[in-house]
Protein backbone atom coordinates (compact mmCIF):
# COMPACT_ATOMS: atom_id res chain seq x y z
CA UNK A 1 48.51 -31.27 -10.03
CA UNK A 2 45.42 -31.10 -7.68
CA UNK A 3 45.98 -28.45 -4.99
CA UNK A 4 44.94 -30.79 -2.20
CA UNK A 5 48.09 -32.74 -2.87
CA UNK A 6 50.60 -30.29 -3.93
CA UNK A 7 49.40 -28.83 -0.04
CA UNK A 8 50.29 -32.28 1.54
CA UNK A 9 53.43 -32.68 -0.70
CA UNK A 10 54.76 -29.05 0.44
CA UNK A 11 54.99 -30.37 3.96
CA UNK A 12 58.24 -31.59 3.38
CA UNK A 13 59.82 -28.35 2.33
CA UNK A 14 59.35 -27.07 5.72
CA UNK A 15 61.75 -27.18 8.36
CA UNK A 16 61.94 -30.74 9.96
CA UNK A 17 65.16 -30.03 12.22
CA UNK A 18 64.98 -28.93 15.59
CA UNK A 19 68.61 -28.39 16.28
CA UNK A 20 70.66 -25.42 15.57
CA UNK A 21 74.29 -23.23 15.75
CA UNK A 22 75.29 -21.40 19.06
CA UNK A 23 77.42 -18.64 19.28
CA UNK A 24 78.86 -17.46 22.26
CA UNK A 25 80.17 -13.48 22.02
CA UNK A 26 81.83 -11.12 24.18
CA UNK A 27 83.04 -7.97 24.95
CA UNK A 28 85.50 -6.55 21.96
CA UNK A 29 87.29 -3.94 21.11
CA UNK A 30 87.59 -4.28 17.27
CA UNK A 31 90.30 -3.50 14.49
CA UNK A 32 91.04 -3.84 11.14
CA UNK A 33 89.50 -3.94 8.00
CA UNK A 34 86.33 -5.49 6.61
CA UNK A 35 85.19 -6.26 3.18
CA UNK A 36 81.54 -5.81 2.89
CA UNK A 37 79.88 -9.46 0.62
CA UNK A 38 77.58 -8.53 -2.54
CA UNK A 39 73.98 -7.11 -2.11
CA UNK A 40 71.26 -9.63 -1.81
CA UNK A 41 68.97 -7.60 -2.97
CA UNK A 42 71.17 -6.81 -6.33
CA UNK A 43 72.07 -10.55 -6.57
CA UNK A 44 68.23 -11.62 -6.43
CA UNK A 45 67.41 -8.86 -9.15
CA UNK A 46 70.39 -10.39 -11.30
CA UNK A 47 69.16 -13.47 -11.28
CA UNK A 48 65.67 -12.69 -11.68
CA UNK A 49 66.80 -10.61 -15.05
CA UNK A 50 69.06 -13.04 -16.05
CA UNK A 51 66.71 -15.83 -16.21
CA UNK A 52 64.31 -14.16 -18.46
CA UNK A 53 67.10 -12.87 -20.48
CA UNK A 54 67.99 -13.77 -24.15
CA UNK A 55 71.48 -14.87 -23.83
CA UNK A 56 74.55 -15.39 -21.73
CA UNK A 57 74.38 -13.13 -18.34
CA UNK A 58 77.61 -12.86 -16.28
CA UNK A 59 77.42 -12.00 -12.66
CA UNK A 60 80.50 -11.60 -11.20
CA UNK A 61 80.79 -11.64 -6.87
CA UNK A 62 77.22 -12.35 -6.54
CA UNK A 63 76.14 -12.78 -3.04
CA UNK A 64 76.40 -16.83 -2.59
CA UNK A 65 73.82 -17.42 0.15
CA UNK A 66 70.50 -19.69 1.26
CA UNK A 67 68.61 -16.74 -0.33
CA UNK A 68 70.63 -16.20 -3.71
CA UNK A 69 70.45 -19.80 -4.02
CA UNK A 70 66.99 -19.98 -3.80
CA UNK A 71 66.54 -17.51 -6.54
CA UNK A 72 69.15 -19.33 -8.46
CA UNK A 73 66.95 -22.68 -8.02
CA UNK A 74 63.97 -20.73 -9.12
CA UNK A 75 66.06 -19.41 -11.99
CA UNK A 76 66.89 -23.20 -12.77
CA UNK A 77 63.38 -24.39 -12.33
CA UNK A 78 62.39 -21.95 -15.26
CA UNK A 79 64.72 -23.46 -17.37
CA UNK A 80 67.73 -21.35 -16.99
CA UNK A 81 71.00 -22.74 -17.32
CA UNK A 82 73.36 -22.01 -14.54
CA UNK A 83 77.16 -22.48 -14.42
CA UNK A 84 79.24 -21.26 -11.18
CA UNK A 85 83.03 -20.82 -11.83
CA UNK A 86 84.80 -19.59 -8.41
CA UNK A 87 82.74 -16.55 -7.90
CA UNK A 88 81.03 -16.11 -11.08
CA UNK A 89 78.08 -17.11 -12.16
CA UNK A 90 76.98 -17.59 -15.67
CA UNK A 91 73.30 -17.94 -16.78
CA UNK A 92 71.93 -18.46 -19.82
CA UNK A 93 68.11 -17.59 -20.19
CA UNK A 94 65.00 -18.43 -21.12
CA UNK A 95 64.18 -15.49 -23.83
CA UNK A 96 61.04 -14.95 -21.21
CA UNK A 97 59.31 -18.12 -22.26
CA UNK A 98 59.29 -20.50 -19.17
CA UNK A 99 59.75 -23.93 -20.56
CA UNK A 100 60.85 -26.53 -17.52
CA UNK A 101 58.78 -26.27 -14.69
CA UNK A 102 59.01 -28.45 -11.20
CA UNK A 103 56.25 -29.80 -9.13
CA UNK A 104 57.08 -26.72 -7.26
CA UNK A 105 59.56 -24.54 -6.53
CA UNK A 106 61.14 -24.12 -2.89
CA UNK A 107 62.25 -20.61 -2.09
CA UNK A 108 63.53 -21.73 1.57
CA UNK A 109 63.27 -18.42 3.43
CA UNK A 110 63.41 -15.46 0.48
CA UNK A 111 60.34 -13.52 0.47
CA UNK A 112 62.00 -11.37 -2.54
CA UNK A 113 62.89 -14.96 -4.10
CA UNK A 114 58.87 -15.34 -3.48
CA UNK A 115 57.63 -12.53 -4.63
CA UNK A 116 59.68 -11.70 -7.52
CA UNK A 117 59.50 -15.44 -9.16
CA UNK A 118 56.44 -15.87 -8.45
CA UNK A 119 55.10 -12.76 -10.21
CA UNK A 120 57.44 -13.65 -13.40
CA UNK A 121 55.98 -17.08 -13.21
CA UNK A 122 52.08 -15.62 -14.19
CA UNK A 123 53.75 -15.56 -17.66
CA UNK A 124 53.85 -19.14 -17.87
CA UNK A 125 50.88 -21.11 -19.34
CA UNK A 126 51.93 -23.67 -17.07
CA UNK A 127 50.67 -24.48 -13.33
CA UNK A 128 53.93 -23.22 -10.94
CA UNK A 129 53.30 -23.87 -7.04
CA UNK A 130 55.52 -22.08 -4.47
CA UNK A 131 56.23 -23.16 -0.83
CA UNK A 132 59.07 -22.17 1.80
CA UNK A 133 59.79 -22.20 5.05
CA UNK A 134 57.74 -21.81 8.28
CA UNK A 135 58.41 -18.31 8.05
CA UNK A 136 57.74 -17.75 4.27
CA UNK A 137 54.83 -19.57 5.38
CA UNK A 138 53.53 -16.63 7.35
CA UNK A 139 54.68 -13.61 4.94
CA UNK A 140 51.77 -11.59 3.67
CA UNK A 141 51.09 -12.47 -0.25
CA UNK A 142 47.75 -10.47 -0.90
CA UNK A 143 48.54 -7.68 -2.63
CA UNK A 144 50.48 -9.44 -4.91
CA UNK A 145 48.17 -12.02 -5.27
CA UNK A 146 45.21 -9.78 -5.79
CA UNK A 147 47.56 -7.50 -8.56
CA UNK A 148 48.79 -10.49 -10.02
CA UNK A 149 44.99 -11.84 -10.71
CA UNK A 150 43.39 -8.42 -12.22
CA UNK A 151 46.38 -8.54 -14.47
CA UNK A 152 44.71 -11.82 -15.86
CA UNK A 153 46.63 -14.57 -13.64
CA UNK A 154 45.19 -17.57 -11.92
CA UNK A 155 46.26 -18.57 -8.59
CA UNK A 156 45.26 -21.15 -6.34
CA UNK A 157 45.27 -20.85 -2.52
CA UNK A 158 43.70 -21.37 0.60
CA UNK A 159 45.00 -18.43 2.74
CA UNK A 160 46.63 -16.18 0.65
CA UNK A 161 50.04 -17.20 1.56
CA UNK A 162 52.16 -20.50 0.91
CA UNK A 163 52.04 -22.74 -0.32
CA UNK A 164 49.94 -21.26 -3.38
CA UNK A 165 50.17 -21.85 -7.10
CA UNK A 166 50.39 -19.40 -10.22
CA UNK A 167 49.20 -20.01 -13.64
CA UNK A 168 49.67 -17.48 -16.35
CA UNK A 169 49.68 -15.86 -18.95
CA UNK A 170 50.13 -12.83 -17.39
CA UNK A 171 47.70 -10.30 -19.66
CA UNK A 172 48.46 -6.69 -18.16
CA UNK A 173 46.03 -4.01 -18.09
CA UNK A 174 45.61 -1.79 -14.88
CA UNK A 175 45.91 -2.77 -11.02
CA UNK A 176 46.39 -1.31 -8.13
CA UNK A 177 48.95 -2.37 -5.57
CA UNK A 178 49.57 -2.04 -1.50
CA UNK A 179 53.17 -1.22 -1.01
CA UNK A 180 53.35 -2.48 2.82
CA UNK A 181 55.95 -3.90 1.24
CA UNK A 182 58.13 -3.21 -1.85
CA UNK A 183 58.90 -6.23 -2.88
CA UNK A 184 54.54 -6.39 -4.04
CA UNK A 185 55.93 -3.45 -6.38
CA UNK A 186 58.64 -4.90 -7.33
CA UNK A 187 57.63 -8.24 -8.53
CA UNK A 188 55.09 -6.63 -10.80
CA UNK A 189 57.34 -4.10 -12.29
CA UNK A 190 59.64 -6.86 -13.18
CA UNK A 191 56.84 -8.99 -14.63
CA UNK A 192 55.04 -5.75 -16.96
CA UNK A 193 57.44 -5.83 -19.12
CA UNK A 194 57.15 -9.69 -20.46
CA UNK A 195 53.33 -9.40 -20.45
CA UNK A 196 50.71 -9.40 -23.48
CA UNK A 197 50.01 -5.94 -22.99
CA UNK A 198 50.54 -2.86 -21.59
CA UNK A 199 50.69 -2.39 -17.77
CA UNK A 200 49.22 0.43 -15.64
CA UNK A 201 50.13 0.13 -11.92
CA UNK A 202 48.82 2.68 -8.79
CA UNK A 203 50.50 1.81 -5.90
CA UNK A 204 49.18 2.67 -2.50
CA UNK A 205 51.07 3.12 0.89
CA UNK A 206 54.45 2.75 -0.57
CA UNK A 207 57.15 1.75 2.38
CA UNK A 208 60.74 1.24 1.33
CA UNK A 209 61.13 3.63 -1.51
CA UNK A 210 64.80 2.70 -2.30
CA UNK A 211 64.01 -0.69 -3.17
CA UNK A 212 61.89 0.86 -5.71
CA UNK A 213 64.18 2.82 -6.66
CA UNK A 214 66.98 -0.71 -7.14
CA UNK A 215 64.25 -2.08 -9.31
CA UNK A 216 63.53 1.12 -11.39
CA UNK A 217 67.65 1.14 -11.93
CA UNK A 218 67.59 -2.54 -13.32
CA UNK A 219 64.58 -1.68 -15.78
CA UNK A 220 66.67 1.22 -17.04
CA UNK A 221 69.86 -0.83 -17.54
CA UNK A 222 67.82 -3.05 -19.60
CA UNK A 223 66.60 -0.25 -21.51
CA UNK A 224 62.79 -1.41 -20.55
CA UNK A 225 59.96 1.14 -21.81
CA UNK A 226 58.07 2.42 -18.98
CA UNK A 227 56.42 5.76 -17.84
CA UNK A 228 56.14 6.92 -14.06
CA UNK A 229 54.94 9.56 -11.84
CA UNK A 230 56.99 9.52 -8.49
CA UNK A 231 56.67 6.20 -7.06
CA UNK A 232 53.04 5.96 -7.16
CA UNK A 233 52.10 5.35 -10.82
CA UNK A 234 53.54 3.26 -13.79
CA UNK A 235 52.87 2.06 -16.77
CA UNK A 236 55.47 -0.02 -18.86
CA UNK A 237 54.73 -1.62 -22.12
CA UNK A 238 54.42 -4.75 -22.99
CA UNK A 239 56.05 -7.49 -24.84
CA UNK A 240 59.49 -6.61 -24.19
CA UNK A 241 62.45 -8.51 -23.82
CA UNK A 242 65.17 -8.39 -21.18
CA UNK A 243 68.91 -8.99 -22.29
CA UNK A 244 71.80 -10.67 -21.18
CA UNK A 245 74.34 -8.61 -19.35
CA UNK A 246 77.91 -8.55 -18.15
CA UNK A 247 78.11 -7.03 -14.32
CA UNK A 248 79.63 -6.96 -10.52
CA UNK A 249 77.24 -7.12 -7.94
CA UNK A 250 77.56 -4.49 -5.76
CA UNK A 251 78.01 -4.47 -2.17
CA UNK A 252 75.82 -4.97 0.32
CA UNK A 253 74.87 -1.93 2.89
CA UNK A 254 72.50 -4.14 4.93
CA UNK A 255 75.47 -6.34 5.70
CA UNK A 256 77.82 -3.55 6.37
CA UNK A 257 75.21 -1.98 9.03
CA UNK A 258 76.35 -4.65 11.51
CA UNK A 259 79.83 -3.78 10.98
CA UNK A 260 79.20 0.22 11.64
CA UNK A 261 77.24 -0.44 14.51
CA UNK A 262 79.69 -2.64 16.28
CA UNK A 263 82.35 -0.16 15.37
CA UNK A 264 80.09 3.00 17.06
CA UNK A 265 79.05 0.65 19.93
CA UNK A 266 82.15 -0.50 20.98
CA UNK A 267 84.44 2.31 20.31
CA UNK A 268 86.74 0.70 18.10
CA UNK A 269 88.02 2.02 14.38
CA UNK A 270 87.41 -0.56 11.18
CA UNK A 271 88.17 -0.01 7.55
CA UNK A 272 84.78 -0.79 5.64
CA UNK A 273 85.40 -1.90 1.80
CA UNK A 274 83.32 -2.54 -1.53
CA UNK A 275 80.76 0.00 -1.15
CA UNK A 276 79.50 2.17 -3.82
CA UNK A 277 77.95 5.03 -2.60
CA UNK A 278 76.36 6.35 -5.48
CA UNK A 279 73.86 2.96 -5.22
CA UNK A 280 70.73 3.26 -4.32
CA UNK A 281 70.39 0.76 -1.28
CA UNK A 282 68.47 2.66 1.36
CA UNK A 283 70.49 1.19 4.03
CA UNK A 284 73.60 3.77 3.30
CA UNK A 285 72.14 6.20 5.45
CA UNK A 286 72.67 4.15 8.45
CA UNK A 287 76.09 6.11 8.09
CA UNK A 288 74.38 9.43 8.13
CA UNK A 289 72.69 8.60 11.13
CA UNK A 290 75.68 7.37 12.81
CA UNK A 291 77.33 10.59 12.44
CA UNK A 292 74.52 12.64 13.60
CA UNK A 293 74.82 10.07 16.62
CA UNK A 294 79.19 10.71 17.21
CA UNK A 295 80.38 8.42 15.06
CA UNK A 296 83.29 9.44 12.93
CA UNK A 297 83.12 8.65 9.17
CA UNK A 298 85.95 9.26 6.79
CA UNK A 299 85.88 8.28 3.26
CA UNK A 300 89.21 7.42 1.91
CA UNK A 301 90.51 5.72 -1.12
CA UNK A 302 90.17 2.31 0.21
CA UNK A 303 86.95 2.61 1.58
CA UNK A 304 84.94 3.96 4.47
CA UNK A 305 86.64 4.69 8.12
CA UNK A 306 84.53 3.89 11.12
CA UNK A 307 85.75 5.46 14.40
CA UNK A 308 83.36 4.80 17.24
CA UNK A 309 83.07 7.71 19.49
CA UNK A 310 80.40 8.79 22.41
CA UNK A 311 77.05 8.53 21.21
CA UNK A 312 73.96 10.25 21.67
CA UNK A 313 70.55 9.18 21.12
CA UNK A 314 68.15 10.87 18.59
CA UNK A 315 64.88 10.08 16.16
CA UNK A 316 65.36 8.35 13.17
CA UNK A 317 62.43 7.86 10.38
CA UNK A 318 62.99 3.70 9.66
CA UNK A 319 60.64 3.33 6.54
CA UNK A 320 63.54 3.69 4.02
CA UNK A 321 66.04 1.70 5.75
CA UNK A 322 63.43 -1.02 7.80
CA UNK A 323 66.36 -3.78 7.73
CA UNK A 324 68.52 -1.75 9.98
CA UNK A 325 65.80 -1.61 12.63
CA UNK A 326 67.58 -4.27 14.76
CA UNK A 327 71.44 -3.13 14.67
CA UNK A 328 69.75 0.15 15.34
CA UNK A 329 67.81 -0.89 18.14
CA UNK A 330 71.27 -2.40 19.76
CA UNK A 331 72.83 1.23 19.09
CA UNK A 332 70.15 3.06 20.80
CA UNK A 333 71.19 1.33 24.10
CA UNK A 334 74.48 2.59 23.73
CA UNK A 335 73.50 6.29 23.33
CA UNK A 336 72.96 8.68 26.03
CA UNK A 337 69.47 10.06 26.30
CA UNK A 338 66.93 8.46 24.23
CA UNK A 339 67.00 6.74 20.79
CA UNK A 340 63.52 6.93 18.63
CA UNK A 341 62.97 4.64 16.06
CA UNK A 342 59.70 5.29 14.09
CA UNK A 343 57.33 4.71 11.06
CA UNK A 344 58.92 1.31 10.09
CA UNK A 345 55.87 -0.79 10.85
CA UNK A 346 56.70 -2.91 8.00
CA UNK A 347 59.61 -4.43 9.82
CA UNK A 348 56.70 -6.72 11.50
CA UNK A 349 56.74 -8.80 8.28
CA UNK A 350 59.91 -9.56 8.06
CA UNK A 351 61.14 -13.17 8.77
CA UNK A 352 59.97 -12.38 12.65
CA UNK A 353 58.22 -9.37 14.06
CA UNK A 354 61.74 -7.57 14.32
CA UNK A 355 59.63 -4.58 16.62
CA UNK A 356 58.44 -7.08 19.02
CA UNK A 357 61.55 -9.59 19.34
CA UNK A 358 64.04 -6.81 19.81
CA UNK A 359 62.43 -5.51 22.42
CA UNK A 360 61.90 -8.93 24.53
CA UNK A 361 65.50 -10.03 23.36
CA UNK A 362 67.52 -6.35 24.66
CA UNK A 363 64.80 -6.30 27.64
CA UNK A 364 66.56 -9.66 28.56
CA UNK A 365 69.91 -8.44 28.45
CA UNK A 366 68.75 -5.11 30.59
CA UNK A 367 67.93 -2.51 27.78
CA UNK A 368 65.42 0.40 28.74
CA UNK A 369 63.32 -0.33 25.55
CA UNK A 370 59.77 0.28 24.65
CA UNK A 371 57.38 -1.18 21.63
CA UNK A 372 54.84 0.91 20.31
CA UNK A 373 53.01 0.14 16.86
CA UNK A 374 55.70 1.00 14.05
CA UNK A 375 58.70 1.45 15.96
CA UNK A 376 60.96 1.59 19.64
CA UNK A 377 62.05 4.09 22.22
CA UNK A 378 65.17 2.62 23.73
CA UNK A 379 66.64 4.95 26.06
CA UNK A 380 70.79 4.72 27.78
CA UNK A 381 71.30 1.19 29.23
CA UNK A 382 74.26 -1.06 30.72
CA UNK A 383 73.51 -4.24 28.98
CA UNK A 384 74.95 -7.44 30.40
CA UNK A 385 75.11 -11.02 28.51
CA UNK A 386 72.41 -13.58 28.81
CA UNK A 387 70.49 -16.44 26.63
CA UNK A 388 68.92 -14.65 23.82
CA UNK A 389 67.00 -16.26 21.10
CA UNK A 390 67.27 -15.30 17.17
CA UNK A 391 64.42 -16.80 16.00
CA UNK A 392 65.96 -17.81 12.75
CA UNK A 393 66.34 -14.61 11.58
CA UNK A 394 69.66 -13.66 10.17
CA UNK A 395 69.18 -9.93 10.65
CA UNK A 396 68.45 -10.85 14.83
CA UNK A 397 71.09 -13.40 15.45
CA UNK A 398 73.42 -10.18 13.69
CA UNK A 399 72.33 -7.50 15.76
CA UNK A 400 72.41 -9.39 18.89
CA UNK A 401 76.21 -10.66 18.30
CA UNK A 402 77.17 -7.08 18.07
CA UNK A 403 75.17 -6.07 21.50
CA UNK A 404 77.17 -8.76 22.99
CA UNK A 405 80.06 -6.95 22.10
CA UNK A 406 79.38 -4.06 23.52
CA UNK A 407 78.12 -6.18 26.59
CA UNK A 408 79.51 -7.65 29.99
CA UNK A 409 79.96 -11.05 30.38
CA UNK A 410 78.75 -13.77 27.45
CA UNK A 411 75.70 -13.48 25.28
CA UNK A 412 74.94 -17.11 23.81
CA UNK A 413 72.29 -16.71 20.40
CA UNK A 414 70.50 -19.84 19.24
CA UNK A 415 69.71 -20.36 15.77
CA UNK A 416 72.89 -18.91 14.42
CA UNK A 417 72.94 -20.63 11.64
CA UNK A 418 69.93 -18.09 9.80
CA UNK A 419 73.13 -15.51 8.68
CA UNK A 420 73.63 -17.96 5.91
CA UNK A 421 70.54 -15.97 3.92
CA UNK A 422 72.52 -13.44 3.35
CA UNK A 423 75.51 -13.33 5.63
CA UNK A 424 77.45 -16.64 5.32
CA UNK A 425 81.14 -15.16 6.69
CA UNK A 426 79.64 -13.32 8.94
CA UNK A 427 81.23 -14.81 11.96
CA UNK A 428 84.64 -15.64 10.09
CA UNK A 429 84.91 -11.39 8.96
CA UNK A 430 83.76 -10.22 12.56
CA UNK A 431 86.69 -12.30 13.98
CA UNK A 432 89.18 -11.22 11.63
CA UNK A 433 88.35 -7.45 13.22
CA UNK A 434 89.24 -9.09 16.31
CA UNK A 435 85.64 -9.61 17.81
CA UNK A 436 85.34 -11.85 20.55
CA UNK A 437 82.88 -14.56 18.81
CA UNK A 438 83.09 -18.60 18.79
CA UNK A 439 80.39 -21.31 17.90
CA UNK A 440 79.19 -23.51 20.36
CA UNK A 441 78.34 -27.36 18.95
């Protein structure tokens, strides 16, 4: 398809309505328990896997959300077959040979949806073109794109961002990769393994190590040959398969940060459930930093107790867990003294600049709060409900219900509707632990 039109044509993938979900919250003192939904970032990997598979994969719980299901279209769209029965989901995969391919595939608002698929897709002879939303639109593609092309791809694009289209095969051979973000690293590492050759990767300014580290842990459960040195050097072999596979998804720390925070924040004591803690999601040491913060944390047989107690401010090093940055920021006004949150610069590329609106959003509502290039300084503040935009990001309309919590008076968040990426029962869970939270038509 000529580029010129597949450019017009991807105009109507972005987002045409103006309207969105209010929520109103308030003050809350919360009880109960909570269970914690599957891991997006598992869920997307699982799909990912399963699509190139040979076989029948079963995932059972996946995370079922706007960005699992756009990495379960994209899964479709390479000719995967996909059958959902209550809250498993059973794909049957291509062998690695992509044989039904779309105009184009629409990944909504997943970056990892973008970056993994479209990596796997330089192994199709095929032309694939990818598009999203307005703010997939604006993620940064270059490294992947300029990795994806020395490894013998061909991809067309004006700007180095989407709407762009891949053509493979993918022949290996050696690159070199920015890892600004991890999800560059690991859409190549899941590609290596299906291409002609061998693969030798360097990667560069690696942020988000743990991520790695969820990828590296699905390569080994596939039994996938690869060598590596740290973080910063791979090479896998080539022309292997992936195979089908029978698991749970695990739980989701990023989700269950919201539900720690609001526990330290307002005081209150909630039962987490459904983590694993021997998983390597980064975001797990939000608990560690809670505790160094007040917060009680007591591991019992049914999951994790929360007990919110005083809190005190201190520095925490963000590049390992960059999606906690803006529950975080919302817990540093709550803390006595001064809260430090540093070398997370990546957290700019996220589906907003997550430095730069949590700062004008808290400001707003009367936080003490400073920007500076890869982080904040928020220091003690009595925060007070206002108007506060989420800028259709699930991870700020989240953090900001929780600071209204904590807050006098009513906090009303536009755009509510974003926790469907990867939070869908967000609202529903939150009041079942007796939070204060409604939805305004």
């Amino acid at each position: 398809m000529d580029y010129v039109v597949i450019l017009f044509a991807s105009y109507y993938f972005c987002e045409l309505n103006s309207l969105s979900l209010k929520v109103v919250t308030q003050k809350s003192k919360l009880g109960g328990e909570i269970a914690i939904p599957a891991s997006k970032s598992h869920t997307i990997r699982a799909v990912a896997v399963a699509a190139m598979a040979e076989g029948r994969s079963i995932l059972h719980d996946p995370l079922d959300s706007a960005d699992a299901r756009a990495a379960f279209r994209a899964a479709q769209e390479f000719g995967a077959r996909i059958n959902v029965h209550g809250g498993t989901w059973a794909i049957d995969g291509t062998g690695g040979k992509i044989n039904k391919v779309a105009s184009f595939v629409d990944v909504a608002n997943s970056g990892t949806s973008l970056r993994i698929f479209s990596a796997l897709a330089s192994l199709a002879s095929q032309d694939i073109t990818f598009d999203g939303d307005s703010s997939v639109r604006e993620r940064p593609m270059t490294p992947l794109i300029s990795a994806l092309r020395s490894l013998g791809a061909e991809i067309k694009t004006l700007n180095d961002k989407c709407p762009f289209t891949v053509r493979g095969p993918l022949k290996g051979g050696k690159t070199t990769v920015d890892g600004i973000s991890s999800q560059f690293v690991t859409a190549l590492l899941f590609a290596a393994p299906l291409a002609e050759n061998d693969t030798e990767i360097e990667v560069k300014n690696l942020h988000e190590r743990s991520y790695v580290e969820i990828t590296l842990d699905w390569l080994r459960r596939q039994n996938i040959v690869f060598e590596q040195k740290g973080l910063e050097w791979f090479k896998i072999k080539g022309k292997q398969k992936y195979k089908a596979f029978d698991l749970k998804i695990p739980a989701d720390f990023s989700s269950a940060t919201f539900a720690l925070c609001a526990a330290a924040i307002t005081q209150s004591e909630v039962l987490v459930k459904g983590l694993d803690f021997s998983d390597h999601q980064g975001d797990k040491k939000v608990f560690e930093y809670l505790q160094k913060m007040g917060t009680q944390v007591h591991h019992e047989k049914g999951g994790v107790r929360v007990i919110g107690k005083e809190l005190t401010g201190m520095e925490i090093d963000m590049n390992d867990t960059p999606d906690a940055l803006p529950a975080l920021a919302v817990v540093g006004c709550f803390a006595k003294g001064k809260t430090r949150l540093y070398n997370v610069e990546q957290a700019r590329l996220k589906e907003c600049d997550r430095i730069s609106a949590m700062t004008k959003e808290l400001r707003r509502m009367g936080a003490k709060i400073e920007e500076f290039k890869d982080g904040l300084s928020i220091e003690y503040s009595r925060l007070s409900g206002q108007e506060v935009h989420g800028y259709h990001d699930h991870r700020m309309v989240m953090a900001l219900a929780i600071a209204g919590m904590a807050s006098e008076g009513k906090t009303i968040i536009d755009t509510a509707e974003s926790v469907n990426v990867t939070y869908p029962s967000f609202f529903d869970d939150f009041k079942s632990i007796e939070a204060r939270i409604d939805q305004i038509n």
